[in-house]
PDB file of N, CA and C in Angstrom:
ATOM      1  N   UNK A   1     -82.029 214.947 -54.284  1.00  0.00           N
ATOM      2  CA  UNK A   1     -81.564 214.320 -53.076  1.00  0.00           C
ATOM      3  C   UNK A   1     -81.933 215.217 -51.884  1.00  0.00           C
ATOM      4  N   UNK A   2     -81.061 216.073 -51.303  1.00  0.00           N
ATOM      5  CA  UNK A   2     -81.508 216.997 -50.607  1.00  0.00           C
ATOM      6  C   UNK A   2     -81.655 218.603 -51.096  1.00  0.00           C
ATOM      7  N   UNK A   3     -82.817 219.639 -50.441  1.00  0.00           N
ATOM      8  CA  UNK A   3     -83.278 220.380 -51.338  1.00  0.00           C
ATOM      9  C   UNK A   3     -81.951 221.308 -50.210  1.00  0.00           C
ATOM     10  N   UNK A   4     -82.624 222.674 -50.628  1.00  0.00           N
ATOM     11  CA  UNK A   4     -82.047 224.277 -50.033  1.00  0.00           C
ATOM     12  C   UNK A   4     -82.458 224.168 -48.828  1.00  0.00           C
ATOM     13  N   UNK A   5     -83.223 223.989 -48.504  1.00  0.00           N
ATOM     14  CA  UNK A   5     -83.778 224.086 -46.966  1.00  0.00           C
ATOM     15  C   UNK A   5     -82.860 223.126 -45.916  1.00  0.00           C
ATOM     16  N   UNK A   6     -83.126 221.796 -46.631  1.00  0.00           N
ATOM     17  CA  UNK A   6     -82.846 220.786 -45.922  1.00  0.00           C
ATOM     18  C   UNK A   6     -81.090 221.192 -45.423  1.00  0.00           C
ATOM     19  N   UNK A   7     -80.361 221.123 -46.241  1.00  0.00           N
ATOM     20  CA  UNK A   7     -78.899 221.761 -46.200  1.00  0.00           C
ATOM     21  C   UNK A   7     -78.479 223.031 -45.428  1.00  0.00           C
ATOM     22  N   UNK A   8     -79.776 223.885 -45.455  1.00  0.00           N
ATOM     23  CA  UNK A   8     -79.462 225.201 -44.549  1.00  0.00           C
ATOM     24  C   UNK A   8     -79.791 225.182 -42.867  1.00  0.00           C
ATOM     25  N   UNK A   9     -80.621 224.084 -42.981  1.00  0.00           N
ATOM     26  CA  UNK A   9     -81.207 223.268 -41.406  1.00  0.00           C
ATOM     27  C   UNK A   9     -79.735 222.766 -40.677  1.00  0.00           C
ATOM     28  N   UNK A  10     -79.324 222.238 -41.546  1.00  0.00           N
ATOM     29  CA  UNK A  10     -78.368 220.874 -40.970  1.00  0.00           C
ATOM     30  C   UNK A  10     -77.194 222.321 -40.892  1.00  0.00           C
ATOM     31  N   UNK A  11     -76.715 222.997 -41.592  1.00  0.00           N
ATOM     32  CA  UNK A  11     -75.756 224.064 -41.543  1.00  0.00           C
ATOM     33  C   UNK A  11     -75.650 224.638 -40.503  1.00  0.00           C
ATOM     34  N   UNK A  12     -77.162 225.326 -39.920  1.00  0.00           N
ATOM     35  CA  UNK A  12     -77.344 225.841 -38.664  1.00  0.00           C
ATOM     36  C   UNK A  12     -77.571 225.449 -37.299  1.00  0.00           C
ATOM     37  N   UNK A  13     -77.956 223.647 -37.346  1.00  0.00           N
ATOM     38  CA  UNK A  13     -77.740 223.192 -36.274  1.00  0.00           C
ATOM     39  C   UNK A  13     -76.128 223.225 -35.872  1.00  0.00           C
ATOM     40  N   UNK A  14     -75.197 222.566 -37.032  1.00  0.00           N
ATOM     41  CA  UNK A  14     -73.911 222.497 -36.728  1.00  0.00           C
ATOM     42  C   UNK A  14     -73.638 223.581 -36.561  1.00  0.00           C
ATOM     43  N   UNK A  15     -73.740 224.966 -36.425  1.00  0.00           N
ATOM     44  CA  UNK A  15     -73.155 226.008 -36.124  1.00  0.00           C
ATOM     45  C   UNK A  15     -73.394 226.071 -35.176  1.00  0.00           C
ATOM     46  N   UNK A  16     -74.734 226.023 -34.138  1.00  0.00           N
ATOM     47  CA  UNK A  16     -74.945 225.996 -32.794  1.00  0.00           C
ATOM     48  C   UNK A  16     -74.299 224.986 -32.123  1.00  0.00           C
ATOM     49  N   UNK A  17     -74.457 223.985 -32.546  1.00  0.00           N
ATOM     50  CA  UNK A  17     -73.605 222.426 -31.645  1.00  0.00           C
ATOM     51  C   UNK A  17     -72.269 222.840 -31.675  1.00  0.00           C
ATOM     52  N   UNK A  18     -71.304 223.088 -32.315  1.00  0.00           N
ATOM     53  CA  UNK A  18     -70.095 223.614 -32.461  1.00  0.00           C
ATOM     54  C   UNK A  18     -69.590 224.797 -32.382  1.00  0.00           C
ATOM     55  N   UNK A  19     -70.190 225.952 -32.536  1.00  0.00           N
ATOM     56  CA  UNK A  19     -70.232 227.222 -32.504  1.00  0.00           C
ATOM     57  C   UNK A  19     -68.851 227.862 -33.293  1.00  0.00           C
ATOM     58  N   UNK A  20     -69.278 229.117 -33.836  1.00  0.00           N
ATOM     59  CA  UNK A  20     -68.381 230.007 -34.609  1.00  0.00           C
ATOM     60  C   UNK A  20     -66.546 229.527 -34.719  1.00  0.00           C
ATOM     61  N   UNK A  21     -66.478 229.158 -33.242  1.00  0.00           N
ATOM     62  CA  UNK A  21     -64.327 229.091 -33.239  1.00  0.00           C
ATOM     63  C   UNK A  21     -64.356 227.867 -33.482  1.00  0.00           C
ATOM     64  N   UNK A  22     -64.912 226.791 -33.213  1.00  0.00           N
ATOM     65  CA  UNK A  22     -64.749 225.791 -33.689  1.00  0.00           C
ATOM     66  C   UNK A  22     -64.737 225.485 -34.778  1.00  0.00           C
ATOM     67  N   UNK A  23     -65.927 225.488 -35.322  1.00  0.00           N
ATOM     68  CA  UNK A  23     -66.643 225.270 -36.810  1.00  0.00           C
ATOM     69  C   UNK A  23     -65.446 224.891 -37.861  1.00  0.00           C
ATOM     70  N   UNK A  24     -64.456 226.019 -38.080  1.00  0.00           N
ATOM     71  CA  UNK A  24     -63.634 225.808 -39.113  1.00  0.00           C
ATOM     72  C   UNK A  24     -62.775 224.276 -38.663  1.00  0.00           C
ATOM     73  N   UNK A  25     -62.174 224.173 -37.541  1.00  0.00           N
ATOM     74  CA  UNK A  25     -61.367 222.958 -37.270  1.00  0.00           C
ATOM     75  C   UNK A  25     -62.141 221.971 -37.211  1.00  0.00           C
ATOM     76  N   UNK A  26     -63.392 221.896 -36.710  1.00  0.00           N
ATOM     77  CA  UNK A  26     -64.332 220.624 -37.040  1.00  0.00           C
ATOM     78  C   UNK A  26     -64.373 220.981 -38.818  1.00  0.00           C
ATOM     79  N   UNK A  27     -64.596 221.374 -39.582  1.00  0.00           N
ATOM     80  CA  UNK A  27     -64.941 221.182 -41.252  1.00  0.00           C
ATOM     81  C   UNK A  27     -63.686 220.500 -41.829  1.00  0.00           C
ATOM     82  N   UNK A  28     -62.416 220.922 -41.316  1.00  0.00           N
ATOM     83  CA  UNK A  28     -61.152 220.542 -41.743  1.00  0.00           C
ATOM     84  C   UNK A  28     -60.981 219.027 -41.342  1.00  0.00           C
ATOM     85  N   UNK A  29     -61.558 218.612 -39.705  1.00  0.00           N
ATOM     86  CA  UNK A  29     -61.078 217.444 -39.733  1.00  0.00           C
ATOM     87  C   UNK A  29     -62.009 216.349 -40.623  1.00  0.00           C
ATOM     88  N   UNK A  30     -63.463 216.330 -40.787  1.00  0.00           N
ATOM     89  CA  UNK A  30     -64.129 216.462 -41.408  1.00  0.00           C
ATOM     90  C   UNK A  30     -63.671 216.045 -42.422  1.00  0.00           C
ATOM     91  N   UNK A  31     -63.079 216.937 -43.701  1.00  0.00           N
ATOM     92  CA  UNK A  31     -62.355 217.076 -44.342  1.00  0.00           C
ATOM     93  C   UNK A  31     -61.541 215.879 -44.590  1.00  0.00           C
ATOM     94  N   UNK A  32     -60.110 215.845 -43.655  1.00  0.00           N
ATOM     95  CA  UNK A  32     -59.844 214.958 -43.745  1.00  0.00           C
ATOM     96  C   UNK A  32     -59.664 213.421 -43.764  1.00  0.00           C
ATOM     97  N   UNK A  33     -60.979 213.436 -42.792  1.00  0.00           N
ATOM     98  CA  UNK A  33     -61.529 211.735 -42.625  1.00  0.00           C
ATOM     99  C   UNK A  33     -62.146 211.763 -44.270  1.00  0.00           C
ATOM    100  N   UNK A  34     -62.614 212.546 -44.656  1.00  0.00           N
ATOM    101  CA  UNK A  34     -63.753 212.095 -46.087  1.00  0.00           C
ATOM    102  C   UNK A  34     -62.112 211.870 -47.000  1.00  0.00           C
ATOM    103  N   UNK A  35     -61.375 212.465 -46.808  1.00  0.00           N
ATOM    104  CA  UNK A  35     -60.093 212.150 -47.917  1.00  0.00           C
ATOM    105  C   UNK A  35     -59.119 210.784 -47.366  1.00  0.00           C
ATOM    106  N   UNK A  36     -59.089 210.314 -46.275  1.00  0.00           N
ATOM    107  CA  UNK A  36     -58.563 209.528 -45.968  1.00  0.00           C
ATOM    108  C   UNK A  36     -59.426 208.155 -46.117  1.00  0.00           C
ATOM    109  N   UNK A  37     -60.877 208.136 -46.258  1.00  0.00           N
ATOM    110  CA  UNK A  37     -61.698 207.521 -46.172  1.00  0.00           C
ATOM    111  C   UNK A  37     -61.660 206.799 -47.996  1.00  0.00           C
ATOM    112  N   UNK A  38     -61.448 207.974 -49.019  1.00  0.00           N
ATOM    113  CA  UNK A  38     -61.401 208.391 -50.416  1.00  0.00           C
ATOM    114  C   UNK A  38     -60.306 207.326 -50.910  1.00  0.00           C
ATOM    115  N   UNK A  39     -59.109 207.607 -50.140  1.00  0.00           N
ATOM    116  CA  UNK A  39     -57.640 207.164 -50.019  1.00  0.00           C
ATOM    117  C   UNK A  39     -57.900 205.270 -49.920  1.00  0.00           C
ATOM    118  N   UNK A  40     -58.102 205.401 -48.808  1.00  0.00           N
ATOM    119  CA  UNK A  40     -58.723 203.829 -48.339  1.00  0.00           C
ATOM    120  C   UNK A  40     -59.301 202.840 -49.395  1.00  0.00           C
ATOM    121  N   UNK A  41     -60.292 203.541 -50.019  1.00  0.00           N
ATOM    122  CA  UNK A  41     -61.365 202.985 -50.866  1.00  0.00           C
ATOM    123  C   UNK A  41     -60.548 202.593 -51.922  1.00  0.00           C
ATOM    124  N   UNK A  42     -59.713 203.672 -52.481  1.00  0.00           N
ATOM    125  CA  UNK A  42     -58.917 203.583 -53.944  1.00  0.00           C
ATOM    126  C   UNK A  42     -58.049 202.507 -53.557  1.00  0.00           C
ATOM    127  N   UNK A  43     -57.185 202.257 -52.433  1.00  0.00           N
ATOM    128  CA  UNK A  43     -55.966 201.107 -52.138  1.00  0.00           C
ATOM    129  C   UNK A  43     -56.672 200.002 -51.805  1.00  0.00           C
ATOM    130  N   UNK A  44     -58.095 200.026 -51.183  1.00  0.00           N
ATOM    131  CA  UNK A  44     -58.753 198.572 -51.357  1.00  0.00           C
ATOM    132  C   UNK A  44     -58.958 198.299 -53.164  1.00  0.00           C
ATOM    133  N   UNK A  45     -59.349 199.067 -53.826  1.00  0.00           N
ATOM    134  CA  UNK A  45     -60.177 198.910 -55.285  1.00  0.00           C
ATOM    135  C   UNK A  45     -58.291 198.391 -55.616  1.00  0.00           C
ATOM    136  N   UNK A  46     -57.569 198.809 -55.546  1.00  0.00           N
ATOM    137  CA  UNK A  46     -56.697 198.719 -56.655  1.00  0.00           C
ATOM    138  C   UNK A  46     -55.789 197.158 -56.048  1.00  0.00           C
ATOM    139  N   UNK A  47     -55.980 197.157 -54.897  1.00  0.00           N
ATOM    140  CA  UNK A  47     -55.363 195.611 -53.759  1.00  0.00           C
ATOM    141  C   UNK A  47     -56.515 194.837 -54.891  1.00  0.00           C
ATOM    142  N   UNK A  48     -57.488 194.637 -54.896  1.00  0.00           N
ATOM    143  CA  UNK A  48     -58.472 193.556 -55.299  1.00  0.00           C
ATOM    144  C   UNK A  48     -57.990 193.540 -56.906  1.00  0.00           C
ATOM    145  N   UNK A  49     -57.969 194.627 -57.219  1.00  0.00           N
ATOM    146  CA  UNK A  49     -57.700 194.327 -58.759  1.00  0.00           C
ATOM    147  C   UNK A  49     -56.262 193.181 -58.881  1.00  0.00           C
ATOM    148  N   UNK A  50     -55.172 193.851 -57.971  1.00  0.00           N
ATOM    149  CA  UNK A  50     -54.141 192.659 -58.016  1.00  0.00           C
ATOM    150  C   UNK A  50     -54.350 191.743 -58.052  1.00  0.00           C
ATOM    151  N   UNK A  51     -54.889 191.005 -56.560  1.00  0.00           N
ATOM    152  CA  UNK A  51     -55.677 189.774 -56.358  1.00  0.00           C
ATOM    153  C   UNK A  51     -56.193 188.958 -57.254  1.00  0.00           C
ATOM    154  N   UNK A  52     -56.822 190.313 -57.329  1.00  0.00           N
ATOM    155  CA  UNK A  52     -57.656 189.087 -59.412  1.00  0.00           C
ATOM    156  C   UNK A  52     -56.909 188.964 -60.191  1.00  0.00           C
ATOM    157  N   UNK A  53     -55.552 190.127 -60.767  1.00  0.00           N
ATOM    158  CA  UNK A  53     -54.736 189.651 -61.952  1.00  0.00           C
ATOM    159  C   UNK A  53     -53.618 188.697 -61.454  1.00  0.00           C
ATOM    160  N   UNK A  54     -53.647 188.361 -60.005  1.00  0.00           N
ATOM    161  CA  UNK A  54     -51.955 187.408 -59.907  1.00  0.00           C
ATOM    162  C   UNK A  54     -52.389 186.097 -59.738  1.00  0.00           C
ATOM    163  N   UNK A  55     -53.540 185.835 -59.619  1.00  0.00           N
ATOM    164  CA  UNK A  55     -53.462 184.362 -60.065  1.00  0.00           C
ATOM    165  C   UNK A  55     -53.787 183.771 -61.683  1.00  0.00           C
ATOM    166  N   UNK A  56     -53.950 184.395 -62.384  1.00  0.00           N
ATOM    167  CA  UNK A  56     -54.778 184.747 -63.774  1.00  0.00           C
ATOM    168  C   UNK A  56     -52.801 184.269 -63.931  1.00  0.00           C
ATOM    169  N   UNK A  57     -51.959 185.228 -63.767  1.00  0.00           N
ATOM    170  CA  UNK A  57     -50.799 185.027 -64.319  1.00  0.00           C
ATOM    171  C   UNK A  57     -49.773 184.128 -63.936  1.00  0.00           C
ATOM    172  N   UNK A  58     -50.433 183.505 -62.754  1.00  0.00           N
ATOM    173  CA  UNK A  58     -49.557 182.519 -62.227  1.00  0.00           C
ATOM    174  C   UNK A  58     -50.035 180.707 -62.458  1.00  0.00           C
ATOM    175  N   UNK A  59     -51.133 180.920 -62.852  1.00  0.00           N
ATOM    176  CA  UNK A  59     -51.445 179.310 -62.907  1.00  0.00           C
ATOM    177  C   UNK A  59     -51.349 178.972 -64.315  1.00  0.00           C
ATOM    178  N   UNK A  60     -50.644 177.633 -64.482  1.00  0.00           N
ATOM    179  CA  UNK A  60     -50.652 177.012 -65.644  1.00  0.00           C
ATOM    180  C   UNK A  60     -51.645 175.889 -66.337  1.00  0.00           C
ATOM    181  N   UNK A  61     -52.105 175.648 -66.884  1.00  0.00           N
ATOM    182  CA  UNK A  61     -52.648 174.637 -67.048  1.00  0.00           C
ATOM    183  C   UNK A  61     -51.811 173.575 -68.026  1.00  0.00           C
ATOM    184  N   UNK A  62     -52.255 172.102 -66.805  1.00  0.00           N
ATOM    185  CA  UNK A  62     -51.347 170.993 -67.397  1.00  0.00           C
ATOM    186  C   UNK A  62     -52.194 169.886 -67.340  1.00  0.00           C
ATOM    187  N   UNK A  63     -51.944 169.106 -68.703  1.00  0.00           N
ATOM    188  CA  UNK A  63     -53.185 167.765 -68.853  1.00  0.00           C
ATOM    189  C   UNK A  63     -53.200 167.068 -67.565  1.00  0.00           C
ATOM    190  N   UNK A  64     -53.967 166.661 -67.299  1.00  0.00           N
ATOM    191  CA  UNK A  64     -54.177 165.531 -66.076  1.00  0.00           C
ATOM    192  C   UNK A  64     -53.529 164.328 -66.351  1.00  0.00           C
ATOM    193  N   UNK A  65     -52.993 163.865 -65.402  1.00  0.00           N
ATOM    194  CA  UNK A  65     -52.326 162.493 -65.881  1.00  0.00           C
ATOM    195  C   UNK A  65     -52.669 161.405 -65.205  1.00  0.00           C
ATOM    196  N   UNK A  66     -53.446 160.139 -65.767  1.00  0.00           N
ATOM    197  CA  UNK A  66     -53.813 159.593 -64.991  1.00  0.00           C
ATOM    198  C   UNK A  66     -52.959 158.130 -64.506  1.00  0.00           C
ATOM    199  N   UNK A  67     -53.479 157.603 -63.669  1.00  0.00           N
ATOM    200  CA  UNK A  67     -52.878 156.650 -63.337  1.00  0.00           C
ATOM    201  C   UNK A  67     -53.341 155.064 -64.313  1.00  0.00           C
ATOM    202  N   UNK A  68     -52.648 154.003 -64.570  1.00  0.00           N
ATOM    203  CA  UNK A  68     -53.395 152.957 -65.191  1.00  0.00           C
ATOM    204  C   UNK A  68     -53.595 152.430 -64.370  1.00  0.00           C
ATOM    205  N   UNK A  69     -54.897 151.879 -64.627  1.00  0.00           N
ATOM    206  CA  UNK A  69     -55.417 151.158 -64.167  1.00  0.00           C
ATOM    207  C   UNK A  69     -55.160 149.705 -63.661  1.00  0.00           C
ATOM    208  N   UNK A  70     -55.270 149.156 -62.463  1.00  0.00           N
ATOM    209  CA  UNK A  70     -54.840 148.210 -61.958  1.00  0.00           C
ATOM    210  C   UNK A  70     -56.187 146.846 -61.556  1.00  0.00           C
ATOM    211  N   UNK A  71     -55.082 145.669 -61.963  1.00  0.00           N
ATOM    212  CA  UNK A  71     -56.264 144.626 -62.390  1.00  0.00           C
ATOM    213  C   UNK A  71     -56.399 144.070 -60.835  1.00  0.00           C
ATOM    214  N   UNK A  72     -57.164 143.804 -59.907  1.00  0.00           N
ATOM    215  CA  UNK A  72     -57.150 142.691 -58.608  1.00  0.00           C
ATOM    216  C   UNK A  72     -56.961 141.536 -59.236  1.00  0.00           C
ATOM    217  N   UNK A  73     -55.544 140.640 -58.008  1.00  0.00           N
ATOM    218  CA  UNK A  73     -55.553 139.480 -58.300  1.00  0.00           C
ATOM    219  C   UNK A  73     -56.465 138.682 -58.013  1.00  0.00           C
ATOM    220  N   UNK A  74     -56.954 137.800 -58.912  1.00  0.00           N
ATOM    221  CA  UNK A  74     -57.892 136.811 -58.610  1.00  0.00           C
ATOM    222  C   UNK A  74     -57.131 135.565 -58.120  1.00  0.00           C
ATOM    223  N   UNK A  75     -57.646 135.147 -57.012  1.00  0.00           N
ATOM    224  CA  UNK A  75     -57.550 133.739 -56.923  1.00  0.00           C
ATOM    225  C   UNK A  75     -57.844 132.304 -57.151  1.00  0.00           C
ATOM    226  N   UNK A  76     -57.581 131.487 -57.614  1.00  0.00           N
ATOM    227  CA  UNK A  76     -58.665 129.941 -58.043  1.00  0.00           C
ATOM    228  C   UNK A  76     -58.306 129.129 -56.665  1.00  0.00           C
ATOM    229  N   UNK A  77     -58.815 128.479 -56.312  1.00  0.00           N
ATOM    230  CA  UNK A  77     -58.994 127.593 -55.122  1.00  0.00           C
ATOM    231  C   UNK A  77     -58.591 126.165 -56.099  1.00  0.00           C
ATOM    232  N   UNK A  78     -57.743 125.684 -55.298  1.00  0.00           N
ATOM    233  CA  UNK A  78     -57.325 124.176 -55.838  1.00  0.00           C
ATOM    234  C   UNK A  78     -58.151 123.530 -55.699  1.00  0.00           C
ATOM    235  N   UNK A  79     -58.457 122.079 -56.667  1.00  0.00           N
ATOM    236  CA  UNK A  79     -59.809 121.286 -56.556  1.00  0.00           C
ATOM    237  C   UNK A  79     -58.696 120.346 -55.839  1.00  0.00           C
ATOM    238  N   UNK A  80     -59.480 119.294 -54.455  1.00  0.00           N
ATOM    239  CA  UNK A  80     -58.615 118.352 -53.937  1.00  0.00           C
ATOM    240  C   UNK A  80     -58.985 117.011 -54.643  1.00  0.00           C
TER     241      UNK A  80
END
């Protein structure tokens, strides 16, 4: 994925963009967005899993029932 170099590039820009006193409180917050982000992911994965098992346990299945069938009245026309 990424080699030694590539990782020691990106290390040392962020040390200049942020510099030495910072650095640690930017890594921490950092930090905590990637764990809150972690957090998130797991309570969506485990919400969907519900989702899928509560209707699985809530629906019944019941024969269809139909209606009978109904005849139209016919009419005859009187002969005069």
């Amino acid at each position: 994925m990424f080699g030694h170099w590539e990782i020691l590039i990106v290390l040392v820009i962020i040390l200049v963009v942020f510099g030495a006193g910072k650095l640690p409180k930017v890594m921490g917050d950092l930090g905590k967005g990637i764990g809150a982000f972690k957090k998130g992911m797991a309570e969506k994965s485990s919400d969907d899993e519900e989702v899928v098992e509560a209707p699985k346990k809530a629906v019944k299945k019941s024969p269809a029932k139909k209606k009978p069938a109904t005849k139209k009245k016919t009419t005859t026309k009187a002969k005069k």
